[in-house]
C-alpha atoms as a PDB file:
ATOM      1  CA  UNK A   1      14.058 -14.151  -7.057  1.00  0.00           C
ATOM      2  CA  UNK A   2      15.755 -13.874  -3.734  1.00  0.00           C
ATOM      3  CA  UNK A   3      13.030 -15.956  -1.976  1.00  0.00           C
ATOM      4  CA  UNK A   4      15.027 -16.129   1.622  1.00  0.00           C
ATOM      5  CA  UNK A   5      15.591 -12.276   1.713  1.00  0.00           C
ATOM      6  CA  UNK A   6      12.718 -11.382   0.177  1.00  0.00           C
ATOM      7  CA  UNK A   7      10.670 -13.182   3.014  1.00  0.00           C
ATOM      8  CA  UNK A   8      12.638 -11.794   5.790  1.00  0.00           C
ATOM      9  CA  UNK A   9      12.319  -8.116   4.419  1.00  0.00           C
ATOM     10  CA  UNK A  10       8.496  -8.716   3.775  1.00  0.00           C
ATOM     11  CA  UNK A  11       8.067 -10.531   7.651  1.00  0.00           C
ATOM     12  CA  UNK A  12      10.115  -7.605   9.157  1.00  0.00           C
ATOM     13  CA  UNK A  13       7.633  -4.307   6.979  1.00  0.00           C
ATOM     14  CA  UNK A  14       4.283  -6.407   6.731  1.00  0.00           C
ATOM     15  CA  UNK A  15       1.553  -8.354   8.890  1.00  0.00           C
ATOM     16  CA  UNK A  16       2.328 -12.222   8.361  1.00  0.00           C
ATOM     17  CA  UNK A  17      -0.936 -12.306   6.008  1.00  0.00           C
ATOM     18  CA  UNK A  18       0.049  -9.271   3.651  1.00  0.00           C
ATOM     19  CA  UNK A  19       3.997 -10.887   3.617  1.00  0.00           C
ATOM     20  CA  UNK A  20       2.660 -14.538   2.206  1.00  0.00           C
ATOM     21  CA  UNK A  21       0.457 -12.551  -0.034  1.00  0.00           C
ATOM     22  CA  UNK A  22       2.893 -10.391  -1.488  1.00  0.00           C
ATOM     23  CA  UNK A  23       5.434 -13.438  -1.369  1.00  0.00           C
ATOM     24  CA  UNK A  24       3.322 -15.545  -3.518  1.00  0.00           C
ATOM     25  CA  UNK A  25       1.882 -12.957  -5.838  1.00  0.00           C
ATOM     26  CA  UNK A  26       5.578 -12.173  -6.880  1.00  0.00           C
ATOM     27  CA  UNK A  27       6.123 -15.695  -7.519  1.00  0.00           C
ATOM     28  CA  UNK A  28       3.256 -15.679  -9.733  1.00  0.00           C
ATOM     29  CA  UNK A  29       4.639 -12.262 -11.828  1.00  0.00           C
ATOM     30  CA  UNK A  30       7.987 -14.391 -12.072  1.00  0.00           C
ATOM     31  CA  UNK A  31       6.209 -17.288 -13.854  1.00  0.00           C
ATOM     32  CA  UNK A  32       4.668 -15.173 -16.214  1.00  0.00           C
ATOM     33  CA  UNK A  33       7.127 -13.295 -16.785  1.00  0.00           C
ATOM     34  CA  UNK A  34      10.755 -14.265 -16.215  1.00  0.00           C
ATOM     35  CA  UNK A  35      12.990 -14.221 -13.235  1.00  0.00           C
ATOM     36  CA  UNK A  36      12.471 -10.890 -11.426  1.00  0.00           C
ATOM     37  CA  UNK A  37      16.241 -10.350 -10.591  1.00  0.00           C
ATOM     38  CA  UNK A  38      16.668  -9.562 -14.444  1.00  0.00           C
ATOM     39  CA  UNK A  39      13.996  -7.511 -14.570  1.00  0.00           C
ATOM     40  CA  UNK A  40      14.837  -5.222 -11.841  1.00  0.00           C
ATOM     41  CA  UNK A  41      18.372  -5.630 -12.933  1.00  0.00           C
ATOM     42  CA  UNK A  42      17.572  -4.175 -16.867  1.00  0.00           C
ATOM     43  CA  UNK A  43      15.232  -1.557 -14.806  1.00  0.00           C
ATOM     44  CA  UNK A  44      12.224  -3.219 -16.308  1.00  0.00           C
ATOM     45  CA  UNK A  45      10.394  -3.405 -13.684  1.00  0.00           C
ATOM     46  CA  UNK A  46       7.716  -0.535 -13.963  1.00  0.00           C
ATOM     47  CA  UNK A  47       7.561  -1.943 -17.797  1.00  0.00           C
ATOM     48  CA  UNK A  48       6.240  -4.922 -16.516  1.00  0.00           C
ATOM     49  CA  UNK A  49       4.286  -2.985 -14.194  1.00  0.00           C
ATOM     50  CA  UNK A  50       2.813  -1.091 -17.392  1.00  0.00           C
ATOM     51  CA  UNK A  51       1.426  -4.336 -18.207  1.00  0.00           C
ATOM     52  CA  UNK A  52      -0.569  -5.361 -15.444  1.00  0.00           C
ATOM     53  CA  UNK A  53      -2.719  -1.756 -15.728  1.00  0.00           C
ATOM     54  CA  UNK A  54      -6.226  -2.360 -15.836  1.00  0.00           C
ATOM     55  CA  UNK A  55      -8.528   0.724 -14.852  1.00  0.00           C
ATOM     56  CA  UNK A  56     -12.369   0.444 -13.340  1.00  0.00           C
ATOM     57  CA  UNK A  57     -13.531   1.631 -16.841  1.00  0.00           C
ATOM     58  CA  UNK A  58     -11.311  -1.045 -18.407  1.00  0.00           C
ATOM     59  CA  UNK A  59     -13.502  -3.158 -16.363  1.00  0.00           C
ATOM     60  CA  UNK A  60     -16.562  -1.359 -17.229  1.00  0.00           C
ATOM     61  CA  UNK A  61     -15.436  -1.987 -21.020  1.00  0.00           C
ATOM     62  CA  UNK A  62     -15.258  -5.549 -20.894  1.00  0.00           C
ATOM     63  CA  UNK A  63     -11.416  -5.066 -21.772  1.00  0.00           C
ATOM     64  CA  UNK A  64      -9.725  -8.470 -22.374  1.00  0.00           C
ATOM     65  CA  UNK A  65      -6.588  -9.184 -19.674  1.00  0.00           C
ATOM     66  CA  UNK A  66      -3.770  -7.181 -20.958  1.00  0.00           C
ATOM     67  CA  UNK A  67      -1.030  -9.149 -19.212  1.00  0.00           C
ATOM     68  CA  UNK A  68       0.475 -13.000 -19.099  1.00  0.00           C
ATOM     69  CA  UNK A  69      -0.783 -13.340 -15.713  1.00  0.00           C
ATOM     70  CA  UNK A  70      -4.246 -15.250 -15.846  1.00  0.00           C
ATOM     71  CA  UNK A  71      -5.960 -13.377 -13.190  1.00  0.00           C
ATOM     72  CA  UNK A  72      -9.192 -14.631 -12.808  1.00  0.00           C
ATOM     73  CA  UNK A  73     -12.652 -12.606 -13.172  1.00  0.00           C
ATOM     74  CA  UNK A  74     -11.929 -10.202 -11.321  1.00  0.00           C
ATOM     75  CA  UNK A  75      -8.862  -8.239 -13.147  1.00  0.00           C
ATOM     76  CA  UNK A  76      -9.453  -5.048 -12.100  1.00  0.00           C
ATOM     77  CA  UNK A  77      -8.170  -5.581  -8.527  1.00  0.00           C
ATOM     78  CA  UNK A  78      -6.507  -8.685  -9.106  1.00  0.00           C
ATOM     79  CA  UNK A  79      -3.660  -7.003 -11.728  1.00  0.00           C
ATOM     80  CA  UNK A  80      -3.466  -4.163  -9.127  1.00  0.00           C
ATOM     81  CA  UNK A  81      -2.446  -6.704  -6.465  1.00  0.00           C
ATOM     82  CA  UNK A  82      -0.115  -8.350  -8.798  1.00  0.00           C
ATOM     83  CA  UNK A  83       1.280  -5.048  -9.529  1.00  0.00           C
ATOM     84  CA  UNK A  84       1.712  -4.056  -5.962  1.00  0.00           C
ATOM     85  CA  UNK A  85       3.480  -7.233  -5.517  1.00  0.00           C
ATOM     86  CA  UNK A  86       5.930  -6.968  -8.021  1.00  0.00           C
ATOM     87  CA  UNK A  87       6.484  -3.214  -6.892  1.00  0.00           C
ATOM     88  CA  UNK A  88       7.157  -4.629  -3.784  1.00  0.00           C
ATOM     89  CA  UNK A  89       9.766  -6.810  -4.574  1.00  0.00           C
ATOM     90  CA  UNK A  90      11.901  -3.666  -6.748  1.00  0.00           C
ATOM     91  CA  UNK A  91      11.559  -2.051  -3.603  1.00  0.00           C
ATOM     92  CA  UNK A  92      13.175  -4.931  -1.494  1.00  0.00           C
ATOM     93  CA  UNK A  93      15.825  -4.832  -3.999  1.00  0.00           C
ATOM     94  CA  UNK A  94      16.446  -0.815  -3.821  1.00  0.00           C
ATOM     95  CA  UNK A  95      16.713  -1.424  -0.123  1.00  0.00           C
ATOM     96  CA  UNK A  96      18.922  -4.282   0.028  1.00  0.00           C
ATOM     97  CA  UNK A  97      22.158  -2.642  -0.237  1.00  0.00           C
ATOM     98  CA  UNK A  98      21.676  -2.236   3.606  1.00  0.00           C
ATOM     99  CA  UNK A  99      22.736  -5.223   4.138  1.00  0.00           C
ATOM    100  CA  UNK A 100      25.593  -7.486   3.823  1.00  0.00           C
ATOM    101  CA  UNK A 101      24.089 -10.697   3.286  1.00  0.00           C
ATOM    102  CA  UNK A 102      20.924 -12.711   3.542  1.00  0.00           C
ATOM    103  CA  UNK A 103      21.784 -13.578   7.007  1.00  0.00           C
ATOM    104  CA  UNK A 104      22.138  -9.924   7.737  1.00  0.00           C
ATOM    105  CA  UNK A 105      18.805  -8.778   7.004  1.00  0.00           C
ATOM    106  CA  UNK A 106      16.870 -11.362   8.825  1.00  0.00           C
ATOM    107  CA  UNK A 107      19.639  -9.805  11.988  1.00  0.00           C
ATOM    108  CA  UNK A 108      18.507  -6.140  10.892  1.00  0.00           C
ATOM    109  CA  UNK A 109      14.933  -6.811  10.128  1.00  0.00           C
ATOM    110  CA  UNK A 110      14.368  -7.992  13.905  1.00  0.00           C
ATOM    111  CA  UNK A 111      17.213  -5.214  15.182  1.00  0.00           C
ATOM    112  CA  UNK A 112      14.781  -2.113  13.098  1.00  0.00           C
ATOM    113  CA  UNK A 113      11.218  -4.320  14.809  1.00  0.00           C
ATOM    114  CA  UNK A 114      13.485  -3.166  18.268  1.00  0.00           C
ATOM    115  CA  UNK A 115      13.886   0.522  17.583  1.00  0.00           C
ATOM    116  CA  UNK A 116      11.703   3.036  17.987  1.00  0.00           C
ATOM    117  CA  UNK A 117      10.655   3.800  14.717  1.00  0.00           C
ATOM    118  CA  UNK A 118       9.865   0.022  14.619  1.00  0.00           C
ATOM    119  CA  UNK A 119       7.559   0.529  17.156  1.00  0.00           C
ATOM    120  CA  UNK A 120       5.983   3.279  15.518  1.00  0.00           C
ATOM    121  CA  UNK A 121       6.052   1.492  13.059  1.00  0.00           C
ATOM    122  CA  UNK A 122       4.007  -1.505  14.914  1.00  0.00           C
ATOM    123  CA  UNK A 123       1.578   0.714  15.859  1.00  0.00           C
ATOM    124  CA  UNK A 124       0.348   1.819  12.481  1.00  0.00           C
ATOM    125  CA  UNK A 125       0.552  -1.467  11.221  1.00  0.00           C
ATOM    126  CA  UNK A 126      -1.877  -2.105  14.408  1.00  0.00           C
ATOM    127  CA  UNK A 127      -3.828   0.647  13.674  1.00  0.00           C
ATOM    128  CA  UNK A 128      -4.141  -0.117   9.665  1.00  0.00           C
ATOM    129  CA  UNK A 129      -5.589  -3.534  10.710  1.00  0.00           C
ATOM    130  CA  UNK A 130      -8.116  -1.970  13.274  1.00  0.00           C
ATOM    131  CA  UNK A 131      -9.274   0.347  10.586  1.00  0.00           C
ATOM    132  CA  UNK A 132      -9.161  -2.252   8.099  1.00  0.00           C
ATOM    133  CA  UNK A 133     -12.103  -3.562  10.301  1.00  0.00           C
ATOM    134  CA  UNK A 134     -13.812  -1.185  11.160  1.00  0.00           C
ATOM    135  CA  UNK A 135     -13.767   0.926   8.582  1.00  0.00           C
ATOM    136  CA  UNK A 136     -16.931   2.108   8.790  1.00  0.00           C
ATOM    137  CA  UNK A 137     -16.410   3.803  11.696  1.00  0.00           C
ATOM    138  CA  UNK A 138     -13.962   6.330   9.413  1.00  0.00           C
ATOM    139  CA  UNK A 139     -16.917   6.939   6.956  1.00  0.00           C
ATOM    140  CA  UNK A 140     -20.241   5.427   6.711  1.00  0.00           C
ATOM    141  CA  UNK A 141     -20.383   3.601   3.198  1.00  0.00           C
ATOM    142  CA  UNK A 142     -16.836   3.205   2.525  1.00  0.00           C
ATOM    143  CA  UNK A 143     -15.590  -0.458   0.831  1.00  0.00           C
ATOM    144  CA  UNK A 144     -12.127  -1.128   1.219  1.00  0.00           C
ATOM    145  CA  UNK A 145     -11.127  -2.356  -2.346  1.00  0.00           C
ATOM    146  CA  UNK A 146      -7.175  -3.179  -2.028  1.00  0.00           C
ATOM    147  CA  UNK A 147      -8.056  -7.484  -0.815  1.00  0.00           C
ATOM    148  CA  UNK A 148      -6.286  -6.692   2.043  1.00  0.00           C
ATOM    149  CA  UNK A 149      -2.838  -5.521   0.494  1.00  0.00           C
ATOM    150  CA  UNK A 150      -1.334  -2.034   0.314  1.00  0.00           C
ATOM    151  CA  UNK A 151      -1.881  -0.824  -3.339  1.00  0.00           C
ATOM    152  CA  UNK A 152       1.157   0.485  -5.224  1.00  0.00           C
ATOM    153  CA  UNK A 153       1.014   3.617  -7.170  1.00  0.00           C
ATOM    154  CA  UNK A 154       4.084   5.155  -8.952  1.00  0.00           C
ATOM    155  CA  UNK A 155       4.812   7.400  -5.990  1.00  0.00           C
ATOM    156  CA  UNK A 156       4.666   4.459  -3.393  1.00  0.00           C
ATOM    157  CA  UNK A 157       2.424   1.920  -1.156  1.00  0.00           C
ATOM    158  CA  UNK A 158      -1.062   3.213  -0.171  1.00  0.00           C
ATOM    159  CA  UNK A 159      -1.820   2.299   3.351  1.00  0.00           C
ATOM    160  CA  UNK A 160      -5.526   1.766   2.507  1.00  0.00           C
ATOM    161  CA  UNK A 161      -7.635   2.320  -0.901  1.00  0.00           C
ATOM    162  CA  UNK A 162     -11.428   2.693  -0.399  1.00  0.00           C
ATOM    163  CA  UNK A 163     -14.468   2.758  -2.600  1.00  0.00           C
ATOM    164  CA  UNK A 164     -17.013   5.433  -1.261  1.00  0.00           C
ATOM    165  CA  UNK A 165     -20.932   5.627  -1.710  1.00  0.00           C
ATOM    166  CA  UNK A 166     -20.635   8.100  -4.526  1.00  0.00           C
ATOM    167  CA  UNK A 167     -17.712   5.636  -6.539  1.00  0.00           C
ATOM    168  CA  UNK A 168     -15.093   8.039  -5.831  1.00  0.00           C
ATOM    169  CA  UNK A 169     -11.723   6.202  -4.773  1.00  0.00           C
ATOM    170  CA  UNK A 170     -10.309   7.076  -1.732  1.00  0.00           C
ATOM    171  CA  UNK A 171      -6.470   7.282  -0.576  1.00  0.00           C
ATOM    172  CA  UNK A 172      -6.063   6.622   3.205  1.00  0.00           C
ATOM    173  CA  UNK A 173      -2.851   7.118   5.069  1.00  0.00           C
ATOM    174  CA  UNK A 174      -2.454   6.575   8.140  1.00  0.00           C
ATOM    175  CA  UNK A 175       0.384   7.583  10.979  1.00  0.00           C
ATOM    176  CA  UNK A 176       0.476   6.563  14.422  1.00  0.00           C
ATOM    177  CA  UNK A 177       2.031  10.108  16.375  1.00  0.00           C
ATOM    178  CA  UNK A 178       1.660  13.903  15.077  1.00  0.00           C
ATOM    179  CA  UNK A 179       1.351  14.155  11.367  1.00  0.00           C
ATOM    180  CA  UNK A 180       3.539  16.678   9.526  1.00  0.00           C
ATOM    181  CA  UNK A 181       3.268  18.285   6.375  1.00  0.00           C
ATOM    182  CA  UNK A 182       5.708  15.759   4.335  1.00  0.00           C
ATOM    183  CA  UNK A 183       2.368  13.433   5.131  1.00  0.00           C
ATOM    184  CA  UNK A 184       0.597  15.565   2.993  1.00  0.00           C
ATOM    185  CA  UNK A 185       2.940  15.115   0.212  1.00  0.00           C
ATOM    186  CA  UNK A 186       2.898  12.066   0.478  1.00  0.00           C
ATOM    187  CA  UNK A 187      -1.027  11.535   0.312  1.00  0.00           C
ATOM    188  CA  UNK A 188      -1.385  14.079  -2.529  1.00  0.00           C
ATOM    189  CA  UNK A 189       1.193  12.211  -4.442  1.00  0.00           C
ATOM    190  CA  UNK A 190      -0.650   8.831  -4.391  1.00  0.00           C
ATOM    191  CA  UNK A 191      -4.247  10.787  -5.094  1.00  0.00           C
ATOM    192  CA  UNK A 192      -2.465  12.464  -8.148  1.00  0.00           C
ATOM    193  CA  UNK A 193      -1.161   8.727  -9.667  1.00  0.00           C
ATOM    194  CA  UNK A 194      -4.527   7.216  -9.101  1.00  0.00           C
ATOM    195  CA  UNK A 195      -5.838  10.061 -10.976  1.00  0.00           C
ATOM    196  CA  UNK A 196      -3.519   9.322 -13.517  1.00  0.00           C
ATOM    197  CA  UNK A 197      -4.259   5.896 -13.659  1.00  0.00           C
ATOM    198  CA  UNK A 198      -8.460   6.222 -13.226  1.00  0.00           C
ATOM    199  CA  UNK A 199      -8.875   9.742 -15.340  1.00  0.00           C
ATOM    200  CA  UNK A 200     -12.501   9.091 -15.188  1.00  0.00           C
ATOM    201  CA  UNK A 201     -12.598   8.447 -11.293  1.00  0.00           C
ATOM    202  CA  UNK A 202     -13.037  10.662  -8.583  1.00  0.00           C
ATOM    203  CA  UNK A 203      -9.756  10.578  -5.929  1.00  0.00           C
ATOM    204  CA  UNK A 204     -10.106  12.129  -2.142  1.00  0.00           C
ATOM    205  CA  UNK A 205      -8.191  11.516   0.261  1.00  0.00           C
ATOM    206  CA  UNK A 206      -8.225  10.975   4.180  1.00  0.00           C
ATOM    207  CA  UNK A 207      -5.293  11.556   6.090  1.00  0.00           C
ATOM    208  CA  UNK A 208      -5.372   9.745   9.594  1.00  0.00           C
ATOM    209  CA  UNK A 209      -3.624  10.783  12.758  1.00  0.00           C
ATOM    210  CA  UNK A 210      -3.376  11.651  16.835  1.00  0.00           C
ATOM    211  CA  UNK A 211      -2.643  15.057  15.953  1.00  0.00           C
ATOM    212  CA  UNK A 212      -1.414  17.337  13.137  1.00  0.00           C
ATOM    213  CA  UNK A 213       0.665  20.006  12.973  1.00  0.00           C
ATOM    214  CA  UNK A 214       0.167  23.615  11.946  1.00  0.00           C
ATOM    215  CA  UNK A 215       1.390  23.212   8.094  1.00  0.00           C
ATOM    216  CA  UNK A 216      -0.791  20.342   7.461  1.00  0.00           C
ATOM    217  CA  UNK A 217      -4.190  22.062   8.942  1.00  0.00           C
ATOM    218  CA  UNK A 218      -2.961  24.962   6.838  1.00  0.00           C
ATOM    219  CA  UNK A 219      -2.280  22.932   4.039  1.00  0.00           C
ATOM    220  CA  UNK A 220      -5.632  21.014   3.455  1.00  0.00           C
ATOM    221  CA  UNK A 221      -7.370  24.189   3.733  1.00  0.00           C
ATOM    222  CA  UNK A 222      -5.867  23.974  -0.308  1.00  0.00           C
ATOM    223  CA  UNK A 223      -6.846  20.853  -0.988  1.00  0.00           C
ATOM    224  CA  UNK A 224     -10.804  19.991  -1.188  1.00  0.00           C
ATOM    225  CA  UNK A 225     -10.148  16.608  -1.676  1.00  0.00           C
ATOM    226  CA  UNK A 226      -8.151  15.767   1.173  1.00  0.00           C
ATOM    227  CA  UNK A 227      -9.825  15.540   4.464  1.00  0.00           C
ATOM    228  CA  UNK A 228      -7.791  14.702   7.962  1.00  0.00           C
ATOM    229  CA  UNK A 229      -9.342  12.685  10.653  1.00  0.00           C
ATOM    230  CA  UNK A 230      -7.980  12.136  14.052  1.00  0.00           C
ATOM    231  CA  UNK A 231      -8.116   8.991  15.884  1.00  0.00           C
ATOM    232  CA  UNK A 232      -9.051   8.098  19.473  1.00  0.00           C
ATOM    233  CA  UNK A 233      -8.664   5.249  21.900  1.00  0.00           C
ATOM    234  CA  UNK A 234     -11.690   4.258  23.853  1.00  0.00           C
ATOM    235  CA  UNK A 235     -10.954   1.961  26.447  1.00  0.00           C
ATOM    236  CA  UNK A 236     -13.353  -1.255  28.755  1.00  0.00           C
ATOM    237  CA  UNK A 237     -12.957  -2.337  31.410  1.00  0.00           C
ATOM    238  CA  UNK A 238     -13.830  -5.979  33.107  1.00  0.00           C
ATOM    239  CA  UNK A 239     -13.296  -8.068  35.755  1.00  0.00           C
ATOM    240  CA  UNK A 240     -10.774 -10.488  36.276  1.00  0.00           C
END
């Protein structure tokens, strides 16, 4: 593994929490199963990935740990997080070609945190924490399920995954400005992998912005499942 790089991608895309995490649980996939470099290299990595699968009704089942990793009690959402991790390292290697060096990316991780789009991009990682929190406040009853990581899925990185009162799972994306309707896409693509992976699980989804353009009101109109909820600020005020 490319431990240096790999920690100055993760500090300059995740909170300092979710890059330790992720850090770590890579480590872990590594032990169990060989140095990750190779893996990625031979394009192994969603093989591996293959192996850490472990659905609720696998759970339900009583089925026995289907990987190398020993994972504890709870494997359901443990393998998922191990999964998400090792995920998360292919994609830190697909990306890397960006830069020339180790060196370089800690330079262009801080240079993207300056942009604009890094500042969007510190906003919704602001916003995913508030709402991590306060979560409730979304829709009464849900459970946030993910330990605090965003769970992979073929298509990508969910910003949130939720357990609601009825069992169903539920995808939540969030984005800071106007959404548009390549957000819809891109929610409907990670509701249609957990449905592959959870066939006996119902998926919804709740798409979370300021504002949405015309093509994604028009476009959930389509899609029962998928439900969009705006966000507000309230502000207090004290003295000083």
């Amino acid at each position: 593994m490319k431990s240096a790089a790999f920690k100055a991608w993760l500090a300059a895309n995740y909170t300092p929490n979710s890059a330790a995490t992720h850090f770590s649980q890579a480590k872990r996939v590594e032990e169990a199963y060989g140095n990750l470099d190779a893996i990625v290299d031979a394009g192994e990595a969603e093989q591996v990935a293959a192996e850490l699968n472990y659905s609720s009704q696998d759970a339900k089942s009583g089925k026995p740990n289907p990987s190398k990793i020993t994972a504890g009690n709870n494997l359901y959402t443990n393998l998922a997080a191990y999964k998400s991790s090792l995920r998360c390292y292919a994609r830190f290697r697909e990306n890397e070609t960006e830069f020339a060096s180790e060196a370089a990316l800690e330079i262009a991780g801080q240079a993207i945190k300056e942009k604009h789009e890094g500042k969007q991009f510190e906003l919704e990682r602001h916003l995913q924490s508030e709402l991590r929190r306060e979560i409730v406040q979304l829709e009464p009853g849900l459970q946030i399920i993910d330990e605090g990581l965003e769970r992979s899925v073929e298509s990508g990185f969910m910003d949130i995954l939720a357990r609601d009162e009825a069992g169903a799972l539920v995808v939540i994306e969030l984005k800071a400005g106007l959404a548009r309707r390549e957000s819809i896409g891109q929610i409907t693509g990670y509701m249609g992998d957990l449905i592959e992976e959870e066939p006996n699980t119902p998926v919804r989804g709740i798409l979370v912005a300021a504002e949405f353009d015309k093509s994604c009101r028009s476009g959930v109109r389509a899609i029962p499942s998928l439900r969009l909820k705006r966000y507000r600020f309230n502000f207090t005020f004290e003295d000083c």
